[in-house]
Protein backbone atom coordinates (compact mmCIF):
# COMPACT_ATOMS: atom_id res chain seq x y z
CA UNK A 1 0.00 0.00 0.00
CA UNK A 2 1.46 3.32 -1.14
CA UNK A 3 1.95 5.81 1.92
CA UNK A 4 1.10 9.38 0.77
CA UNK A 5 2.35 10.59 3.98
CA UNK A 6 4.42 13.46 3.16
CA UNK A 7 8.19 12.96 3.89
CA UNK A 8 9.01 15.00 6.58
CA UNK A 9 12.98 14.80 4.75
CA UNK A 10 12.21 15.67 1.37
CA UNK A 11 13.64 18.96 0.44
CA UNK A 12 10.68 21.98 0.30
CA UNK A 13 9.65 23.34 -2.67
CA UNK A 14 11.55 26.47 -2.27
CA UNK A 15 14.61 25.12 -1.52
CA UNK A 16 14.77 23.08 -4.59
CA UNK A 17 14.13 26.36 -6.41
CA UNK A 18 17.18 28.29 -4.26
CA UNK A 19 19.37 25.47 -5.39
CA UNK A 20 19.21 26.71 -8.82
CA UNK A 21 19.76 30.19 -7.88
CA UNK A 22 22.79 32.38 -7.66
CA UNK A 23 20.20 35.18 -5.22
CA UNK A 24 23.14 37.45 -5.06
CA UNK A 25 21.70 39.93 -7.33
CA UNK A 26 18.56 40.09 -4.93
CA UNK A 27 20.52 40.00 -2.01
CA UNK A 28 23.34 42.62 -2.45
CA UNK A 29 21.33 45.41 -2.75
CA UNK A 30 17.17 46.37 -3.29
CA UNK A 31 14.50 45.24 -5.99
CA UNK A 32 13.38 48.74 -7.27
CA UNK A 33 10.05 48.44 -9.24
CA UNK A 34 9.51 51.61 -10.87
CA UNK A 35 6.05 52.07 -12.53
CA UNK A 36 2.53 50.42 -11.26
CA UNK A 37 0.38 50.49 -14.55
CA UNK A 38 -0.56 48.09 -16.78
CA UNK A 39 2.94 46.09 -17.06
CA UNK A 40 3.58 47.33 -13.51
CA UNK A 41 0.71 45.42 -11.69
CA UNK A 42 1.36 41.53 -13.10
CA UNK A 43 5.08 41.87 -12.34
CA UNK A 44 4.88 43.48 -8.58
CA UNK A 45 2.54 40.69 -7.91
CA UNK A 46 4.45 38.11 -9.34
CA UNK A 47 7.95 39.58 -8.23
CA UNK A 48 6.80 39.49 -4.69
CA UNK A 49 4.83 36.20 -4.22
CA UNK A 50 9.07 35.14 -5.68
CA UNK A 51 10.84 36.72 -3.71
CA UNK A 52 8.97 36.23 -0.71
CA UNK A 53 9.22 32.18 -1.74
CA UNK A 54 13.11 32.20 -2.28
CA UNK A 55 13.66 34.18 1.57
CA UNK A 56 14.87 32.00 4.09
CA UNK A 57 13.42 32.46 7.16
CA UNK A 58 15.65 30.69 9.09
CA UNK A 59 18.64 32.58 7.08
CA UNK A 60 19.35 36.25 8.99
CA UNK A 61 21.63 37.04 5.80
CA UNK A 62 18.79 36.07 2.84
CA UNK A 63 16.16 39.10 3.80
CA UNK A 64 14.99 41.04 0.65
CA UNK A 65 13.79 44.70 0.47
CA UNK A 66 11.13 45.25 -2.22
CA UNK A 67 10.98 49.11 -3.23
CA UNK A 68 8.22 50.08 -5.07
CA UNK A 69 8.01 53.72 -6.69
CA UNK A 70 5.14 55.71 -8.64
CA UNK A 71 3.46 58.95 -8.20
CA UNK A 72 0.15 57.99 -9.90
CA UNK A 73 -3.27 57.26 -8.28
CA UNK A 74 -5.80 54.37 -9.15
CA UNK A 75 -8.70 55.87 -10.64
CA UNK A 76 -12.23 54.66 -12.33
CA UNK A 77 -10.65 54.92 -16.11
CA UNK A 78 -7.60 52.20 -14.97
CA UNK A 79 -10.53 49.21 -14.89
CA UNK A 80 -10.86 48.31 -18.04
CA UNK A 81 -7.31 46.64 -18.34
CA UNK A 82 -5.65 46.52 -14.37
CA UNK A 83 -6.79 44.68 -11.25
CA UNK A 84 -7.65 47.93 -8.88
CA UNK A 85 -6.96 46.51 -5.32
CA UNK A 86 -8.15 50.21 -4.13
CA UNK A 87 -8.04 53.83 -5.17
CA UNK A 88 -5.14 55.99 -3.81
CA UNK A 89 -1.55 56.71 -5.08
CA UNK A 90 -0.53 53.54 -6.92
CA UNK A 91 2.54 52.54 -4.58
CA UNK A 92 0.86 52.90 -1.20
CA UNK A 93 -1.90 51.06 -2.11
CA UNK A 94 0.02 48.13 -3.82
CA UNK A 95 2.51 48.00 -1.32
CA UNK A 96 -0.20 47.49 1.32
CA UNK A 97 -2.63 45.06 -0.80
CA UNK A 98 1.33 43.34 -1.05
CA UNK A 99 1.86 43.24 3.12
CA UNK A 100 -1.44 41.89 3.60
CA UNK A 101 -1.34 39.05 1.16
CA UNK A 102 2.34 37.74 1.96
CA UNK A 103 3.62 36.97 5.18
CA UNK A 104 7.33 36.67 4.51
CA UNK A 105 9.26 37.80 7.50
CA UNK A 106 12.10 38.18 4.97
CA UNK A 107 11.03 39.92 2.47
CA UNK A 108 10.97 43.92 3.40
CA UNK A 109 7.97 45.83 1.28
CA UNK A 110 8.45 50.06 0.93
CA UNK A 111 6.98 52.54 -1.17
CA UNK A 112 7.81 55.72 -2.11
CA UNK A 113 4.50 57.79 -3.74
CA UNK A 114 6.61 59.63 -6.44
CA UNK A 115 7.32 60.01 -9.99
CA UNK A 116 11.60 59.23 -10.98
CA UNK A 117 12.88 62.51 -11.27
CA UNK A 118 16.28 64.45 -11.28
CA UNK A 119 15.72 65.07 -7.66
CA UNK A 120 15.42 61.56 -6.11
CA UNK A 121 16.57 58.97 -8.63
CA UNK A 122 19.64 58.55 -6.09
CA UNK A 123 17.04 58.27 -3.54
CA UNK A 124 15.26 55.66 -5.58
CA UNK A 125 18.80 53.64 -7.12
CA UNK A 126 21.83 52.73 -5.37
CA UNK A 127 24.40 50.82 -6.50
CA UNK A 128 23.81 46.97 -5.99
CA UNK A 129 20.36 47.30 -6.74
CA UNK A 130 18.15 45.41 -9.57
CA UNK A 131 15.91 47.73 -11.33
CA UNK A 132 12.60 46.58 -12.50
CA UNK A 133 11.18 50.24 -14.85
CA UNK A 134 7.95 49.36 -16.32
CA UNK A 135 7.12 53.17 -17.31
CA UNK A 136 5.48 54.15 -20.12
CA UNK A 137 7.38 57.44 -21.33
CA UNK A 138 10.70 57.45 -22.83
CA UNK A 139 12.11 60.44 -20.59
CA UNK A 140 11.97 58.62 -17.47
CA UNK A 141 13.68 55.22 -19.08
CA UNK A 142 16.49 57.77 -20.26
CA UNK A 143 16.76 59.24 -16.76
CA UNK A 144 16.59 56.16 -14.86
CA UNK A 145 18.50 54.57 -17.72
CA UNK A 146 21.51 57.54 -17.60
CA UNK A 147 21.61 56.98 -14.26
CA UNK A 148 22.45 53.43 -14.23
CA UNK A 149 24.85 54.02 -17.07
CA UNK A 150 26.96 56.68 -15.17
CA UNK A 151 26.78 56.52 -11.74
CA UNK A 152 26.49 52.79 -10.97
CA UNK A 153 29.12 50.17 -10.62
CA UNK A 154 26.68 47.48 -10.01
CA UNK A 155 23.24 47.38 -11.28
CA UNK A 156 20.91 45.48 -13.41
CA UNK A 157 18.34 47.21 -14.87
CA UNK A 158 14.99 45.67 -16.81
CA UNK A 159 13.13 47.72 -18.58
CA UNK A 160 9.90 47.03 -20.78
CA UNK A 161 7.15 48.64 -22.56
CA UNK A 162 4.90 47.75 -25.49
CA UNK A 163 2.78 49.76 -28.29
CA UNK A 164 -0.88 51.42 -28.06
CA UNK A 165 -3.66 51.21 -29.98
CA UNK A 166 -2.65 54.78 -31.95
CA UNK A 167 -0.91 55.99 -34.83
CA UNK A 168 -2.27 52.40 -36.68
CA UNK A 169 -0.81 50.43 -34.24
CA UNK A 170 -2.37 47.62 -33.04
CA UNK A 171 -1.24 47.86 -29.42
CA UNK A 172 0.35 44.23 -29.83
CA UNK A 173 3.72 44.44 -29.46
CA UNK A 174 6.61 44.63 -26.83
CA UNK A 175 10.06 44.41 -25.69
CA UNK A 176 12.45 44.20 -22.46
CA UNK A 177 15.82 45.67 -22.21
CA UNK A 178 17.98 44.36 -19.95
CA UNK A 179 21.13 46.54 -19.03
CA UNK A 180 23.64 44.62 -16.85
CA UNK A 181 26.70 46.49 -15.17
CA UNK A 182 29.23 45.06 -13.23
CA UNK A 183 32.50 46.44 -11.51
CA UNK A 184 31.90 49.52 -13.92
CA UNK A 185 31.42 47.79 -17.26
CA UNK A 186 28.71 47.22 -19.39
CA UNK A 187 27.82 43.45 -19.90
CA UNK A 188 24.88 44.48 -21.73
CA UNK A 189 23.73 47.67 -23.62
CA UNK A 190 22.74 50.49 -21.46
CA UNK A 191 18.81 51.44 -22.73
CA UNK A 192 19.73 54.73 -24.87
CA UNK A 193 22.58 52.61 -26.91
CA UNK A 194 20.50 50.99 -29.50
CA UNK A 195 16.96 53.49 -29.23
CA UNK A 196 17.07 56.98 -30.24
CA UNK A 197 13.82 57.48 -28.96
CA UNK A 198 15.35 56.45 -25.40
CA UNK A 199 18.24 59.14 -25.75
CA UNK A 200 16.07 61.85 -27.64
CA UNK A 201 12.87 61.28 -26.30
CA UNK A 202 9.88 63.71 -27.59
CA UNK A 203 7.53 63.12 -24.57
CA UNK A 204 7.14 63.88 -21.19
CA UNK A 205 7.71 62.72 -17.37
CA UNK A 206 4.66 62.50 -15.60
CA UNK A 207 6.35 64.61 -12.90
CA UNK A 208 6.14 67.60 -15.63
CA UNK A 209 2.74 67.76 -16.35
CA UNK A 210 -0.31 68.37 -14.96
CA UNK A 211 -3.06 66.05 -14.10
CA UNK A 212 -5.37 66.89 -17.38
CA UNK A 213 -2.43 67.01 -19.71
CA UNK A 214 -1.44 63.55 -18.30
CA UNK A 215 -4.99 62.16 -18.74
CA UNK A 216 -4.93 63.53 -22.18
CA UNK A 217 -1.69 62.23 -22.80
CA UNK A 218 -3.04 58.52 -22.19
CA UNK A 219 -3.10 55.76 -24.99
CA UNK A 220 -5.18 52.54 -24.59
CA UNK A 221 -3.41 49.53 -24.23
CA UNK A 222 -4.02 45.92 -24.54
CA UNK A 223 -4.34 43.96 -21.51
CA UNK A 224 -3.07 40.89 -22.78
CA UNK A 225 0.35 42.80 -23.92
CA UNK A 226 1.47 44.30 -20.43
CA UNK A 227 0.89 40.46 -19.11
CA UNK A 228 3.26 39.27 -21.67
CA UNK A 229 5.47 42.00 -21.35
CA UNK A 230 5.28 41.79 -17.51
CA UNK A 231 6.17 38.15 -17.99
CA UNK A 232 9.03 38.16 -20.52
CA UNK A 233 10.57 41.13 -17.34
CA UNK A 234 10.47 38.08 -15.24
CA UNK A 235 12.13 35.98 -17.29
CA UNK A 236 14.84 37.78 -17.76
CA UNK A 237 15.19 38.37 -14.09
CA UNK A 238 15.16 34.50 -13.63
CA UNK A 239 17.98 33.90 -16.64
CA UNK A 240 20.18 36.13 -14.32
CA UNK A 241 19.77 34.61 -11.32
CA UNK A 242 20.14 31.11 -12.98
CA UNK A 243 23.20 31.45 -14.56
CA UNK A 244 24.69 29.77 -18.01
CA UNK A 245 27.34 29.99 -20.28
CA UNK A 246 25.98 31.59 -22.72
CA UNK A 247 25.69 35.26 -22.29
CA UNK A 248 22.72 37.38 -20.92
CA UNK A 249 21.12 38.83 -23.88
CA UNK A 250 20.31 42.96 -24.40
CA UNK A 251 16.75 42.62 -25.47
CA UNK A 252 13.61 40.73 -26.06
CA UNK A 253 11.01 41.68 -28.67
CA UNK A 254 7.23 40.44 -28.19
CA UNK A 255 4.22 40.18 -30.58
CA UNK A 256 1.03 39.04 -28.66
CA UNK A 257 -0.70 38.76 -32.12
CA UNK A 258 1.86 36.72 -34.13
CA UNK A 259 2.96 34.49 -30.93
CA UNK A 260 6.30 35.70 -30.93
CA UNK A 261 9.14 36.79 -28.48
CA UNK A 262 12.90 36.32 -29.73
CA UNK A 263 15.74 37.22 -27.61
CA UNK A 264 18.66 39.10 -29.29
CA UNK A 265 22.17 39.18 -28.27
CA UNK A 266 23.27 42.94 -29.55
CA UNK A 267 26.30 43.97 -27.48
């Protein structure tokens, strides 16, 4: 007769995953997620129910501090494509929907209610930290991007964003950047390298406009394209922590509608 007592010596789940896990990138410093929209919401959920799995809470050295950043509120028109836990500035309430769903004693959850700007992307990136920027305006991925590039010696950064439905777009596409620095080199391409539109960018922070020209300023987006960009962010934060010999690549690009999402090595 089979016993399907459960073996009281068989490794946990979790610890199976650690064992395939180098978690010094989480470790060394903080997980910043920067930007709680469309993209923003699948990946802090996903992120944390991780990282709260892979802390050991019988490990004093293995505690994780979760950062999350955005100056934007919930409102009524963010339904129709995000899962609204509450109205209120984007980070506060995340962070404390977050708190109450996971009880991790090692994982650490902050917010900070702001925008990236000039004036507290220091605040917001130190070195050592991994960068998760899931904005949707080129001028903050150049300033967050810039800063990473300059004044960090170690960082990763991941960065992703897909179309709208404008300009004859169909809203279905995507991609992730992934910008890796260590001891003051560049393992992969910093975010302005390869896009002009990154290093020139023609639109706006939020933090520089007001709250009509920012609810102007809005593009619908497709649901289904911020989960699988929100997705392909995690994947390339698990391909660092599980390392290989083949290199890291720079970028991924995403097409919901034709199936597709191709890596490619450009540095």
């Amino acid at each position: 007769m089979q016993d399907n007592q459960p073996n009281e010596m068989a490794p946990k789940a979790a610890d199976l995953i650690r064992q395939q896990l180098d978690l010094s990138l989480v470790l060394r410093g903080r997980v910043v997620l920067i930007g709680l929209g469309g993209i923003g919401i699948p990946l802090v959920r996903t992120i944390a129910r991780f990282l709260a799995g892979i802390g050991q809470a019988d490990a004093d050295d293995a505690s994780i501090e979760l950062l999350l950043c955005d100056g934007d509120a919930f409102n009524h028109d963010n339904l129709y494509r995000m899962d609204v836990p509450d109205f209120g500035n984007k980070a506060e309430v995340l962070g404390i929907a977050l708190l109450d769903a996971i009880d991790c004693p090692n994982l650490a959850i902050r917010w900070i209610p702001e925008y990236a700007t000039v004036e507290n992307i220091s605040q917001l990136i130190e070195d050592g930290d991994c960068v998760l920027l899931a904005c949707d305006n080129h001028k903050t991925r150049k300033l967050v991007g810039e800063h990473c590039a300059h004044h960090m010696n170690n960082v990763v950064l991941i960065s992703g964003g897909n179309d709208g439905l404008e300009n004859g777009l169909a809203g279905t596409y995507g991609n992730v950047q992934v910008h890796v620095r260590h001891q003051g080199n560049d393992v992969t391409a910093p975010l302005t390298r390869f896009h002009p539109e990154i290093a020139d960018p023609q639109d706006h922070s939020p933090a520089d406009v007001s709250c009509l020209e920012l609810a102007a300023a809005g593009v619908p987006q497709l649901s289904f394209t911020n989960l699988a960009v929100a997705s392909a962010m995690c994947n390339a934060l698990l391909r660092l922590l599980m390392p290989k010999e083949q290199a890291m690549y720079d970028e991924v690009a995403l097409d919901v509608w034709e199936a597709t999402s191709r890596p490619h090595w450009l540095t």
